[in-house]
C-alpha atoms as a PDB file:
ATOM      1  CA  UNK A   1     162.642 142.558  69.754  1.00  0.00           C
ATOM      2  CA  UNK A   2     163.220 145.767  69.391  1.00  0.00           C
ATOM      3  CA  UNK A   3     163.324 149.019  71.838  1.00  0.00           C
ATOM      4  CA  UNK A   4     163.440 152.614  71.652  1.00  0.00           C
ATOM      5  CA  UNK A   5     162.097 155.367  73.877  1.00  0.00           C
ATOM      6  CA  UNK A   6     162.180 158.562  74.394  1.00  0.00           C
ATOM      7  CA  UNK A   7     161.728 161.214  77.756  1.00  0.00           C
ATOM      8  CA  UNK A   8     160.252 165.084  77.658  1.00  0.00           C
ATOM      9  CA  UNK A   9     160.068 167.135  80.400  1.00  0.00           C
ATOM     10  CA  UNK A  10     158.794 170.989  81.135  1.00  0.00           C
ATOM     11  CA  UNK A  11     159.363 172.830  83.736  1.00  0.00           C
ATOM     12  CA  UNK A  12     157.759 176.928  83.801  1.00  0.00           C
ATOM     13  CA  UNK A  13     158.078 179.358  86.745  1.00  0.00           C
ATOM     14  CA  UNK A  14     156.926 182.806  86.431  1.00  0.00           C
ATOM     15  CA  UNK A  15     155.162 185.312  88.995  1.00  0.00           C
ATOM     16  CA  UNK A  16     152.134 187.015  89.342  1.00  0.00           C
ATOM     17  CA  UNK A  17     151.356 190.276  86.906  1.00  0.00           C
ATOM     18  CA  UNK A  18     148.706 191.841  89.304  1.00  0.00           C
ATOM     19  CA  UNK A  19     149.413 193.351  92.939  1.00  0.00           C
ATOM     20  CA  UNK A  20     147.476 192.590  95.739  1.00  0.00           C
ATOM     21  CA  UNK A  21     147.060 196.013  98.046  1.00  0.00           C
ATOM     22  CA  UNK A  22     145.885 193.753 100.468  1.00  0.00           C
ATOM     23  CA  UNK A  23     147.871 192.807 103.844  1.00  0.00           C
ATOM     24  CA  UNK A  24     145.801 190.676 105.726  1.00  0.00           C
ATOM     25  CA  UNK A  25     147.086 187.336 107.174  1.00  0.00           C
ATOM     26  CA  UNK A  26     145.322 185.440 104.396  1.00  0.00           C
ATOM     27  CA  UNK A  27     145.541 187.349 101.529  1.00  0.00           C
ATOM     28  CA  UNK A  28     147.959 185.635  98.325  1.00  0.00           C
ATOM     29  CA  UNK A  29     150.340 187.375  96.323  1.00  0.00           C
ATOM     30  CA  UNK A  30     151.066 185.154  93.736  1.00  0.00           C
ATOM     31  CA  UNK A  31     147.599 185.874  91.910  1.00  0.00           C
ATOM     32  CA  UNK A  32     148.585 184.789  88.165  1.00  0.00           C
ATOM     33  CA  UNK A  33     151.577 182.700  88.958  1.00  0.00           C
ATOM     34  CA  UNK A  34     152.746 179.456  87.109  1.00  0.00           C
ATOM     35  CA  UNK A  35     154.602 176.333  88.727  1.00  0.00           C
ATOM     36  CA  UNK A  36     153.910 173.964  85.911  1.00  0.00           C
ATOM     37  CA  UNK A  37     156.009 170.597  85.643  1.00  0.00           C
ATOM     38  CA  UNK A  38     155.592 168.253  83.225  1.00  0.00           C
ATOM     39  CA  UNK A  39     156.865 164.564  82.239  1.00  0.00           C
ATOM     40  CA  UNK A  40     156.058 162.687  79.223  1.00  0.00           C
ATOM     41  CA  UNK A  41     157.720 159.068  78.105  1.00  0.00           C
ATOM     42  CA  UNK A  42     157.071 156.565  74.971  1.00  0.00           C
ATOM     43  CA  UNK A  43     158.484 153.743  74.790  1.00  0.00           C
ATOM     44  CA  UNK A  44     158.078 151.868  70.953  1.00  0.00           C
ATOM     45  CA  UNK A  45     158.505 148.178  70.973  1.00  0.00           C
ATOM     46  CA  UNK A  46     158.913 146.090  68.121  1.00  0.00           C
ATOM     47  CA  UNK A  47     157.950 142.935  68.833  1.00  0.00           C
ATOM     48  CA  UNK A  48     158.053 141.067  65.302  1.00  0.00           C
ATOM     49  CA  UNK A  49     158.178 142.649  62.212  1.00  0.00           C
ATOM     50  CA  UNK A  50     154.525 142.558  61.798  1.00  0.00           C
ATOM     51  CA  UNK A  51     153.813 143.730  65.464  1.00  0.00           C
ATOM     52  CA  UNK A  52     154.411 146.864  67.035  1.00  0.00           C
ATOM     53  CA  UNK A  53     153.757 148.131  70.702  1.00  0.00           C
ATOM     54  CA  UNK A  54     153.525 152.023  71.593  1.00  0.00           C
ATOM     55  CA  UNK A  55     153.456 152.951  75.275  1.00  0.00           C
ATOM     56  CA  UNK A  56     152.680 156.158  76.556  1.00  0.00           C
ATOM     57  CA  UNK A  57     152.509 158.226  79.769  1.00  0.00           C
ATOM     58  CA  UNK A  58     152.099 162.020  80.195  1.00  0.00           C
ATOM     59  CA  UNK A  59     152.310 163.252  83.907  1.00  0.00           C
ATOM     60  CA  UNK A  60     151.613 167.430  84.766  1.00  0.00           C
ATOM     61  CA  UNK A  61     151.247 169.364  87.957  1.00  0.00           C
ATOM     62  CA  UNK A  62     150.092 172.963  87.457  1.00  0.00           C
ATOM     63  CA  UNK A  63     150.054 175.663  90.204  1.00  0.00           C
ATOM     64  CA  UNK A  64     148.769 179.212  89.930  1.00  0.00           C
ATOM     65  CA  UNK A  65     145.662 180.763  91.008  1.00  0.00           C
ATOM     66  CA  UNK A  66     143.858 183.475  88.630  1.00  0.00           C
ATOM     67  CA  UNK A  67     143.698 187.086  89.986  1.00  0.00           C
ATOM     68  CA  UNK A  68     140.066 188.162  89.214  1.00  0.00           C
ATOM     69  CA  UNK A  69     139.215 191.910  89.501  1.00  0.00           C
ATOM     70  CA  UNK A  70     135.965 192.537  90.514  1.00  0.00           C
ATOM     71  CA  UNK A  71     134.225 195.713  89.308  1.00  0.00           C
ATOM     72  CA  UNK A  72     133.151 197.109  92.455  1.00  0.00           C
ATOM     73  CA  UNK A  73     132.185 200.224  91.441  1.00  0.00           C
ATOM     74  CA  UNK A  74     129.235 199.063  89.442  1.00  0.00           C
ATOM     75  CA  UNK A  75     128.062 198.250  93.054  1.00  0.00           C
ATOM     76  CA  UNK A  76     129.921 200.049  95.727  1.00  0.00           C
ATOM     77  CA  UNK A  77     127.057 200.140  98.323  1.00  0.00           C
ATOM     78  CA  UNK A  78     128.323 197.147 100.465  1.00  0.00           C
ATOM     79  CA  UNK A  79     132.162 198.064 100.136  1.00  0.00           C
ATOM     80  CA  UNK A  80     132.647 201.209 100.521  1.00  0.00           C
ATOM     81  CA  UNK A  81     129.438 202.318 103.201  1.00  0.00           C
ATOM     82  CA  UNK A  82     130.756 203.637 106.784  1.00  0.00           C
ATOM     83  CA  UNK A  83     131.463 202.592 109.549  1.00  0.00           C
ATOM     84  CA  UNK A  84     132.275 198.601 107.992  1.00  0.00           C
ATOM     85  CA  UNK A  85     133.231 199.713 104.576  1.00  0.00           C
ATOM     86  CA  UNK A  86     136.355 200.629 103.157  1.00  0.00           C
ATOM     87  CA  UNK A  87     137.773 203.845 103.484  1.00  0.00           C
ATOM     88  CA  UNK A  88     137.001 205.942 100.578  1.00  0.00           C
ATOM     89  CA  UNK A  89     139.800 207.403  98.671  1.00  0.00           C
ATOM     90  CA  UNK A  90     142.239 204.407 100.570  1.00  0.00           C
ATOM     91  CA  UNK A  91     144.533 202.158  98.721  1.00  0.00           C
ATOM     92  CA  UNK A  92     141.644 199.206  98.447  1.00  0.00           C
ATOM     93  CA  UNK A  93     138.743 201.746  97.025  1.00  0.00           C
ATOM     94  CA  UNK A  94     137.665 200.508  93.921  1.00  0.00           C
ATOM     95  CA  UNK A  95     133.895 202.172  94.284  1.00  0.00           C
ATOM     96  CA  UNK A  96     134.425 204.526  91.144  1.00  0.00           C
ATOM     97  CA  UNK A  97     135.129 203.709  87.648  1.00  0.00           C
ATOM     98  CA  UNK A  98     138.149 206.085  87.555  1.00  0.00           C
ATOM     99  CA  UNK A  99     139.618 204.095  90.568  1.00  0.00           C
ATOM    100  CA  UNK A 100     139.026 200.494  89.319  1.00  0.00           C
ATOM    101  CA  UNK A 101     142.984 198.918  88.120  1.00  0.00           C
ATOM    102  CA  UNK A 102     142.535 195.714  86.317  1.00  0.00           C
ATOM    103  CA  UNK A 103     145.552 194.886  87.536  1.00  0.00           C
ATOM    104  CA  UNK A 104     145.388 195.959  90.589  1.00  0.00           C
ATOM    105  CA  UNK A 105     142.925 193.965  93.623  1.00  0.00           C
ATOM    106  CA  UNK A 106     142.752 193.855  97.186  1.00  0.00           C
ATOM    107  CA  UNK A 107     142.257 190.373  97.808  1.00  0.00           C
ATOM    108  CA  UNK A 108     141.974 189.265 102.167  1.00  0.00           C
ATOM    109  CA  UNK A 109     140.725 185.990 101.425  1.00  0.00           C
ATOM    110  CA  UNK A 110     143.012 182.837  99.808  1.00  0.00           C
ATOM    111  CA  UNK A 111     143.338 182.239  96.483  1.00  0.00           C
ATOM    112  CA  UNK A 112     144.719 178.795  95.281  1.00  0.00           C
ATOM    113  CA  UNK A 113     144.534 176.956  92.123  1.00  0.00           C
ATOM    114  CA  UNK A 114     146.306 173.669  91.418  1.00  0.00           C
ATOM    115  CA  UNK A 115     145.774 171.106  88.301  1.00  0.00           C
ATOM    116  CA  UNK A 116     147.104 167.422  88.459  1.00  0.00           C
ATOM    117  CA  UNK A 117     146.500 165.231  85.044  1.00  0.00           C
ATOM    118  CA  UNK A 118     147.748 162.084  83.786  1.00  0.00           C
ATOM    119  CA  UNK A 119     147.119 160.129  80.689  1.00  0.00           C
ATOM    120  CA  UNK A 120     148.131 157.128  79.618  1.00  0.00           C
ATOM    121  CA  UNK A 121     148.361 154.863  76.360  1.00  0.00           C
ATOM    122  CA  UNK A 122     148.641 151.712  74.419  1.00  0.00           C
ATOM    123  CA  UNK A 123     148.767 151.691  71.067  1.00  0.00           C
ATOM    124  CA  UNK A 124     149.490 147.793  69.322  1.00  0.00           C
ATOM    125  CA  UNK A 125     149.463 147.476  66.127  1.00  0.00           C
ATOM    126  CA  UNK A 126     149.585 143.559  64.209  1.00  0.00           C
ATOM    127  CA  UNK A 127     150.185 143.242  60.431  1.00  0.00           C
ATOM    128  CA  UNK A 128     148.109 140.258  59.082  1.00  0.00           C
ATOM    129  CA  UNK A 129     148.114 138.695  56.000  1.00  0.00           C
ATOM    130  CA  UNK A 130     144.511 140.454  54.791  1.00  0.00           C
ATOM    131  CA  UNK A 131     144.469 143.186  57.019  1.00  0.00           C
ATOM    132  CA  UNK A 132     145.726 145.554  59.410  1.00  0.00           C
ATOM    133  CA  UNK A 133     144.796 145.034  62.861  1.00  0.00           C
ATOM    134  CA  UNK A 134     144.919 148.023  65.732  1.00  0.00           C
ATOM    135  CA  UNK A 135     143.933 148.276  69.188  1.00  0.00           C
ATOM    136  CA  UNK A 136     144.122 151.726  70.896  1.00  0.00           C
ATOM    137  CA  UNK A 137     143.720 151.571  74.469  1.00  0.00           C
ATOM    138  CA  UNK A 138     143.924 154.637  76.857  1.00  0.00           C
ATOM    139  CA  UNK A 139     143.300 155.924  80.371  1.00  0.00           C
ATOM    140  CA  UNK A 140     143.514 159.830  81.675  1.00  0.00           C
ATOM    141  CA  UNK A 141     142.546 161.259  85.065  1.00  0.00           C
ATOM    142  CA  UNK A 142     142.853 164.939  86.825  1.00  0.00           C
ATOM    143  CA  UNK A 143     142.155 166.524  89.851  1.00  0.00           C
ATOM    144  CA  UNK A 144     141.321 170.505  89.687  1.00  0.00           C
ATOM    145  CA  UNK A 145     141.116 172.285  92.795  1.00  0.00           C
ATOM    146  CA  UNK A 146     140.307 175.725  93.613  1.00  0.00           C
ATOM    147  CA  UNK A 147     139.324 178.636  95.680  1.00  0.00           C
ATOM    148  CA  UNK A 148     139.418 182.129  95.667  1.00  0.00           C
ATOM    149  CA  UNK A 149     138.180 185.386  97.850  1.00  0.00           C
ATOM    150  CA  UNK A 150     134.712 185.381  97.507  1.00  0.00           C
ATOM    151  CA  UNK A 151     133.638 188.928  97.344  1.00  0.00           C
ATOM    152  CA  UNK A 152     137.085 190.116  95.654  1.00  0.00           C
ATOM    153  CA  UNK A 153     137.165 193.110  98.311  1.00  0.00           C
ATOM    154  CA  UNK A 154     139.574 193.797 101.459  1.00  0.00           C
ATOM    155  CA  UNK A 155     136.614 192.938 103.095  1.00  0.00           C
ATOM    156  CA  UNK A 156     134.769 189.383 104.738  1.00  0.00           C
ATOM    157  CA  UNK A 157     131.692 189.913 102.551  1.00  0.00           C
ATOM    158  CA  UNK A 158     131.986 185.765 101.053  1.00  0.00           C
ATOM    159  CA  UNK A 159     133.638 183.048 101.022  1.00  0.00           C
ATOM    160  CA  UNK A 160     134.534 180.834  98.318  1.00  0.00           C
ATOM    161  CA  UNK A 161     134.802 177.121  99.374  1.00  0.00           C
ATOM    162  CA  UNK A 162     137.569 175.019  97.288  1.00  0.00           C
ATOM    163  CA  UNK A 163     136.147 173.859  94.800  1.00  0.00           C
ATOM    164  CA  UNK A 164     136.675 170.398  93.398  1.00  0.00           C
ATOM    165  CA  UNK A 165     136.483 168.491  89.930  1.00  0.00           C
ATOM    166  CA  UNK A 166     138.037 164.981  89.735  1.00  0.00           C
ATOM    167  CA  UNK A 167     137.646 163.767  86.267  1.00  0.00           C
ATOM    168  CA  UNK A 168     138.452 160.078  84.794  1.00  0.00           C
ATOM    169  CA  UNK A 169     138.179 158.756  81.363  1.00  0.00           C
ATOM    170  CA  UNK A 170     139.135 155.411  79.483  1.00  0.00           C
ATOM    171  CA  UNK A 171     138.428 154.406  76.068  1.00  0.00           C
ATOM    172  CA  UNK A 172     139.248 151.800  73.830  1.00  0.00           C
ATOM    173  CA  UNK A 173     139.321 151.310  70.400  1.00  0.00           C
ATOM    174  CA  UNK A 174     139.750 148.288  67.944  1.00  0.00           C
ATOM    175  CA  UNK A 175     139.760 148.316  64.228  1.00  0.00           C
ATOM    176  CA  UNK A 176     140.724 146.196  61.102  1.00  0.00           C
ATOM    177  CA  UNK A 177     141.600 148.011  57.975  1.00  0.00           C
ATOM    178  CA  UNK A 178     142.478 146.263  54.763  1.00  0.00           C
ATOM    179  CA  UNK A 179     145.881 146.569  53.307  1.00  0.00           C
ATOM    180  CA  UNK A 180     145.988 145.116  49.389  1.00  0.00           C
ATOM    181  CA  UNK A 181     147.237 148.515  48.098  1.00  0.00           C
ATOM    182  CA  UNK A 182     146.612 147.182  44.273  1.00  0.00           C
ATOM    183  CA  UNK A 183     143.057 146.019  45.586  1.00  0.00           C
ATOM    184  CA  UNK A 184     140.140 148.493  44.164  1.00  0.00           C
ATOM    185  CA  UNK A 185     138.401 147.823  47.341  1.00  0.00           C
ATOM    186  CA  UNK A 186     139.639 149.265  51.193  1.00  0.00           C
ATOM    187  CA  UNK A 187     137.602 149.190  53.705  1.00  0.00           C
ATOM    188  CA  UNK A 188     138.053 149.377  57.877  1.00  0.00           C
ATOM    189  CA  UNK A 189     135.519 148.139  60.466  1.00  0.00           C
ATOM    190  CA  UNK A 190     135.896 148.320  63.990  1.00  0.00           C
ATOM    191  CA  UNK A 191     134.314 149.621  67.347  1.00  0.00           C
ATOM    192  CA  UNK A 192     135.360 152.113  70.027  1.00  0.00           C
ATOM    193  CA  UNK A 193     134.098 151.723  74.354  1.00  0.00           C
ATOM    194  CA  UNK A 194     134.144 155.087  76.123  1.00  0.00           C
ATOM    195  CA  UNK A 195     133.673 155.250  80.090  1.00  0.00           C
ATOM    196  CA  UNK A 196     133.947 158.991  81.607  1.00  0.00           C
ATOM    197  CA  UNK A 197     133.194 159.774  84.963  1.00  0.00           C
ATOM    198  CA  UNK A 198     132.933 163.485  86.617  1.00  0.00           C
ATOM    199  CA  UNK A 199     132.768 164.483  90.397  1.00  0.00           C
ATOM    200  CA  UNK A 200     132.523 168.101  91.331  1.00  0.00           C
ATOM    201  CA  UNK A 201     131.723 169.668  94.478  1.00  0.00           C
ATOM    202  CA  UNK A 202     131.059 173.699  95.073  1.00  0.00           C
ATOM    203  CA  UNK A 203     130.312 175.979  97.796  1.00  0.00           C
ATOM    204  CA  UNK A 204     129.727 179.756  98.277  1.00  0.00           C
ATOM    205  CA  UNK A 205     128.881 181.857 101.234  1.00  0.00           C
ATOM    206  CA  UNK A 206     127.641 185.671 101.375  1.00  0.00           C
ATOM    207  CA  UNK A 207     128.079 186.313 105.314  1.00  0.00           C
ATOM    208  CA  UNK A 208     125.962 189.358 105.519  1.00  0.00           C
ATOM    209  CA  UNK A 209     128.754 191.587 106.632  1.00  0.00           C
ATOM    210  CA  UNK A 210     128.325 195.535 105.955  1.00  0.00           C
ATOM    211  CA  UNK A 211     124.540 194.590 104.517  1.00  0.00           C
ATOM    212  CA  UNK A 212     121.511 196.452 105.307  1.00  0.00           C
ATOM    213  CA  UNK A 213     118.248 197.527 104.233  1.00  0.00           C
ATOM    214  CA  UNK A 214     115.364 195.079 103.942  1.00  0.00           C
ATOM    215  CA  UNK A 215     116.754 192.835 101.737  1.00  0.00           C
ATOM    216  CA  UNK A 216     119.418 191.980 104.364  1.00  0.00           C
ATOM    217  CA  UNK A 217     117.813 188.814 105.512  1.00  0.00           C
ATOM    218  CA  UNK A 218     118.157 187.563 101.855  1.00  0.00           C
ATOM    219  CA  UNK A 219     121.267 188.269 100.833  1.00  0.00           C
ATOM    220  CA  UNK A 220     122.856 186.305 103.571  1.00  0.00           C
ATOM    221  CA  UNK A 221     123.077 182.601 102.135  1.00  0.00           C
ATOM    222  CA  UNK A 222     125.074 179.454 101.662  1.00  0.00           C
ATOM    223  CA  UNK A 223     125.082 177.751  98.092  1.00  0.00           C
ATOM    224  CA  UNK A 224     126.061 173.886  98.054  1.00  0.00           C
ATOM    225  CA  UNK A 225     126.277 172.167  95.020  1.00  0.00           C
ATOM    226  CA  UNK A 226     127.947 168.950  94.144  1.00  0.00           C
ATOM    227  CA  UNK A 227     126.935 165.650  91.949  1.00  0.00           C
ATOM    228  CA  UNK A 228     128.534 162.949  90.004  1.00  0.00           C
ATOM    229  CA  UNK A 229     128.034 162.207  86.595  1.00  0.00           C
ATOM    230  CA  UNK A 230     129.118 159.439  84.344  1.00  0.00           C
ATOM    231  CA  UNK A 231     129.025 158.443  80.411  1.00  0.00           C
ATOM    232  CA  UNK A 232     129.206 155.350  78.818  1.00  0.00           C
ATOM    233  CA  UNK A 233     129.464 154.710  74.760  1.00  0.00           C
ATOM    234  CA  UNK A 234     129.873 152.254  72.526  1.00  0.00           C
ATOM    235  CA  UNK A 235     129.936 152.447  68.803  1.00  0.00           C
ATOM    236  CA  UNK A 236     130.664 149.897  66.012  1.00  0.00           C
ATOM    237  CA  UNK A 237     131.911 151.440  62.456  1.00  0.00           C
ATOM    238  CA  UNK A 238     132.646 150.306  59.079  1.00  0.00           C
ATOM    239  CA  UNK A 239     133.606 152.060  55.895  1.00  0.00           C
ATOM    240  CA  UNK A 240     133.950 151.101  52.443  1.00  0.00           C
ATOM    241  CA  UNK A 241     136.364 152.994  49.667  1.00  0.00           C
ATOM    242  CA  UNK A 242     135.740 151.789  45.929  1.00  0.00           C
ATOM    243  CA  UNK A 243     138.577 152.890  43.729  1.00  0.00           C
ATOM    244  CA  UNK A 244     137.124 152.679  39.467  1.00  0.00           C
ATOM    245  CA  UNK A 245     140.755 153.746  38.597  1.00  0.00           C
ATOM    246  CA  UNK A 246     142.247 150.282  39.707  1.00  0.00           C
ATOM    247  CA  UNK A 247     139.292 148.353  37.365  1.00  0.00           C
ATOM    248  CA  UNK A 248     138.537 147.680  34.221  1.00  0.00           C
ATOM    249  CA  UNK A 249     136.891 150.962  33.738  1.00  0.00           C
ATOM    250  CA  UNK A 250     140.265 152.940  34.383  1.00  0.00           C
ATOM    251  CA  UNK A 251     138.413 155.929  35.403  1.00  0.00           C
ATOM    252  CA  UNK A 252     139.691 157.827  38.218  1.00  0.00           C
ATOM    253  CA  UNK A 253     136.545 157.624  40.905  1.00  0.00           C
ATOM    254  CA  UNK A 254     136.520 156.737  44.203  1.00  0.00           C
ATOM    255  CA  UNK A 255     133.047 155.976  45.757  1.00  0.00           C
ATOM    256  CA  UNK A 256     132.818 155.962  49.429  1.00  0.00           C
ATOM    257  CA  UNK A 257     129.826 154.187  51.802  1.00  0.00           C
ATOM    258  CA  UNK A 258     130.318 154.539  55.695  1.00  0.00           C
ATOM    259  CA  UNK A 259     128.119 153.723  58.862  1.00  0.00           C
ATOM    260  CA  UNK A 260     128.124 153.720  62.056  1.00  0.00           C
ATOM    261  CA  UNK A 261     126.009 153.371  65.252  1.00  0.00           C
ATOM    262  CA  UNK A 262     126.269 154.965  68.551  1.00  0.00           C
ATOM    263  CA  UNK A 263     124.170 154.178  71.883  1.00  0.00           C
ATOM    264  CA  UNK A 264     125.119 156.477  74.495  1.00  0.00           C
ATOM    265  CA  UNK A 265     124.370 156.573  78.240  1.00  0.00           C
ATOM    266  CA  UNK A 266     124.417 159.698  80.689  1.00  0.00           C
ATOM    267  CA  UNK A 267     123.631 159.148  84.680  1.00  0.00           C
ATOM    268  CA  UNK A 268     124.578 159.749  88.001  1.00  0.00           C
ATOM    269  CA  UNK A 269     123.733 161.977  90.881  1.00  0.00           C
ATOM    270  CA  UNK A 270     123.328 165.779  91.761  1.00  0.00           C
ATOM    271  CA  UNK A 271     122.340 167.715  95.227  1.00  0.00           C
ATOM    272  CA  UNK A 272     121.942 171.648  95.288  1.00  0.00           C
ATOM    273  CA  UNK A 273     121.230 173.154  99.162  1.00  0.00           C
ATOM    274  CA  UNK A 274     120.583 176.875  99.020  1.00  0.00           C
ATOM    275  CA  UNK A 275     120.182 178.098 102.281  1.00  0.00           C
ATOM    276  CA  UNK A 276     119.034 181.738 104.023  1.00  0.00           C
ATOM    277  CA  UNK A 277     120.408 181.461 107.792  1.00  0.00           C
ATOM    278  CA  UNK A 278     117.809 184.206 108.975  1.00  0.00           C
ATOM    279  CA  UNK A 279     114.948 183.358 106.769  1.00  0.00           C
ATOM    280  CA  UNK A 280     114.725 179.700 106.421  1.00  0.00           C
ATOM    281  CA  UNK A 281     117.036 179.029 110.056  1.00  0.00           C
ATOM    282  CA  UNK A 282     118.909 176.882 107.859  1.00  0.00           C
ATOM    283  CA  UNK A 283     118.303 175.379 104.443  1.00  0.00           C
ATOM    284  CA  UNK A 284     115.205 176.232 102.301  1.00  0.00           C
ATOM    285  CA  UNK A 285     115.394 172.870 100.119  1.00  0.00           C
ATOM    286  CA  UNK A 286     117.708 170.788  98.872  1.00  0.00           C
ATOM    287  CA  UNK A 287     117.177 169.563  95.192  1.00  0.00           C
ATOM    288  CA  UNK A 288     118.918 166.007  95.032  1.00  0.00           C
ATOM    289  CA  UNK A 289     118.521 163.238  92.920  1.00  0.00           C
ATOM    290  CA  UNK A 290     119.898 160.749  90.560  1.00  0.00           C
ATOM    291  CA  UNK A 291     119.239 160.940  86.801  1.00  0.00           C
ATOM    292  CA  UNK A 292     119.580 158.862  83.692  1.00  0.00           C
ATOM    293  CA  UNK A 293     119.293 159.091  79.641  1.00  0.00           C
ATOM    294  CA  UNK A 294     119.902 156.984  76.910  1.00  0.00           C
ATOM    295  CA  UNK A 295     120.683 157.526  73.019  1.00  0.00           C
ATOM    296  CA  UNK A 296     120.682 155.576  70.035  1.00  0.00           C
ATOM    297  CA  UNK A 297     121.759 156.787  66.878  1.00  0.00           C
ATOM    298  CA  UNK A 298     122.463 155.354  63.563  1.00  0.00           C
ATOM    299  CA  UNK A 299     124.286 157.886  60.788  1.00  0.00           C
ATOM    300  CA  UNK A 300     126.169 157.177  57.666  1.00  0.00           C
ATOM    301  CA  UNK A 301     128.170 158.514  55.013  1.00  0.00           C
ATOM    302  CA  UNK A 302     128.024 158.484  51.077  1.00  0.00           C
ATOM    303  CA  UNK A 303     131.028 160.622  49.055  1.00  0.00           C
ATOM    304  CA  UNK A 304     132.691 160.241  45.908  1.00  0.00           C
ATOM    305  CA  UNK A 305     135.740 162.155  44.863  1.00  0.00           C
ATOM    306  CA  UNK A 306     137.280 162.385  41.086  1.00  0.00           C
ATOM    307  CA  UNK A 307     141.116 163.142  40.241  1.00  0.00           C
ATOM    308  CA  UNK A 308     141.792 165.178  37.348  1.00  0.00           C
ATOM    309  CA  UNK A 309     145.088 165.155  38.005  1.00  0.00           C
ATOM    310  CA  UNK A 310     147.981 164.757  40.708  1.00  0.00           C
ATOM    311  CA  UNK A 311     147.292 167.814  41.949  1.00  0.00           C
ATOM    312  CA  UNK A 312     143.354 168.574  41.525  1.00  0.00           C
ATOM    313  CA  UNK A 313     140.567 166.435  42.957  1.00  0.00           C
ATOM    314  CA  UNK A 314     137.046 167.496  43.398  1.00  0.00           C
ATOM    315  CA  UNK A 315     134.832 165.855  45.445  1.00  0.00           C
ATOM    316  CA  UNK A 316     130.704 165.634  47.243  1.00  0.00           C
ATOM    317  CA  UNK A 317     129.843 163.910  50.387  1.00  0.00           C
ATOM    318  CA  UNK A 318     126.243 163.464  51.991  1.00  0.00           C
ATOM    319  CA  UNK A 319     125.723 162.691  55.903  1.00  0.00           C
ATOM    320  CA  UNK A 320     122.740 161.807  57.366  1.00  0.00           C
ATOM    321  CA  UNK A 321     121.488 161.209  60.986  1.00  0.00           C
ATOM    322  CA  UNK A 322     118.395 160.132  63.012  1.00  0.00           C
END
């Protein structure tokens, strides 16, 4: 047995390229930052000489929330308007085009970002004495979480709740694939399992601060959104390669005949609450439910390709699908 391995790891700092005019208690000035770490091992073991083993793990953390610059000015009424607004011709007035600094915001509310991911991977590999066999299994989750100031203003127009993504994936693939190099045949067959499974939940608030007019009552609302959905996929897969050049017939053609079919699954759960405090006293409906759908699909492959010489080949291939 045999073992060799090998360790990576990243580490990249750098601050923020906008300013934040801002200087209330809550307000972040590290808009377009990066803390990003990184550590990735393999580890290759050689079990026989006809069996391999490749392990590997990649591990990340990512901080930095994005500095967005809203374009107030397209819409200045609720900003800028006396006696809630902001101060026209002050450090935070954006309401004109001539004023408006893309890098440049006033930002009161938080802004945080942060990305955790790991993957992970087994790769084994067995020589046998008519083919080669491989098995490919591997396994990757993250967590994304963010928030940011709502309204983009110096003022408590909205509020962005965190918002939340977990994600989770694992897959795994096996395949024979023939290995007579003189043979005019090679062909591989196999089959590949997907799972994948996504959770997100969202939330937004417009608190009716500095609004008026007779749409008031409407633009004060709370948007809830959050589901779970989930895929599952299998698909078996073979492919055939006829090489003329290693017959009888010495002429230097390689047909080529594939197929493969694919059933596919899609379900899980969504909710969506949009709600108008002064019109509805609370929620106006909440659209929730789960959901499902299934696929089945059958395509294949015919090609042919013709060498003319070491270094020019031409070649056709057809695909075709349900």
């Amino acid at each position: 047995v045999q073992v060799s391995g090998r360790i990576t790891a990243v580490s990249a700092q750098h601050d923020g390229y906008p300013r934040n005019l801002s200087v209330k208690p809550g307000a972040a000035h590290d808009l377009d930052s990066q803390d990003y770490q990184m550590v990735r091992g393999q580890l290759a073991i050689d079990l026989t000489p006809q069996s391999r083993l490749l392990l590997a793990a990649h591990l990340s953390w990512n901080d930095g929330p994005a500095a967005t610059a809203t374009a107030g000015w397209q819409t200045p009424a609720r900003y800028v308007t006396p006696p809630l607004g902001i101060p026209i011709g002050s450090a935070c007035d954006f309401s004109t085009a001539a004023r408006f600094r893309a890098r440049t915001v006033c930002h009161d509310g938080p802004d945080t970002a942060r990305n955790d991911t790991q993957l992970y991977s087994a790769t084994f590999e067995q020589t046998l004495p008519f083919a080669q066999f491989t098995s490919v299994t591997a396994y990757g989750k993250s967590k994304v979480k963010q928030q940011s100031d709502g309204d983009g203003s110096d003022l408590p127009l909205a509020i962005g709740s965190p918002w939340r993504l977990d994600s989770e994936q694992f897959s795994q693939e096996i395949r024979l694939a023939s290995n007579d190099e003189a043979s005019p045949l090679k062909w591989v067959v196999g089959g590949i399992y997907f799972y994948g499974k996504n959770s997100q939940d969202f939330g937004y608030r417009d608190l009716g601060f500095n609004d008026f007019g007779p749409t008031a009552p409407f633009d004060m609302f709370n948007f809830f959104s959050n589901g779970t959905s989930k895929t599952k996929s299998w698909a078996p897969f073979a492919q055939m390669d006829y090489d003329l050049a290693k017959t009888s017939v010495a002429i230097p053609l390689t047909l080529t005949v594939g197929v493969r079919y694919t059933h596919d699954k899609k379900y899980g759960s969504n909710a969506l609450d949009y709600q108008l405090p002064l019109v509805c006293g609370g929620s106006c409906g909440v659209t929730a439910g789960p959901f499902s759908k299934s696929w089945d699909q059958v395509t294949g492959k015919l090609g042919a390709s013709y060498k003319f010489s070491d270094q020019t080949m031409a070649y056709a291939s057809v695909s075709s699908e349900e």
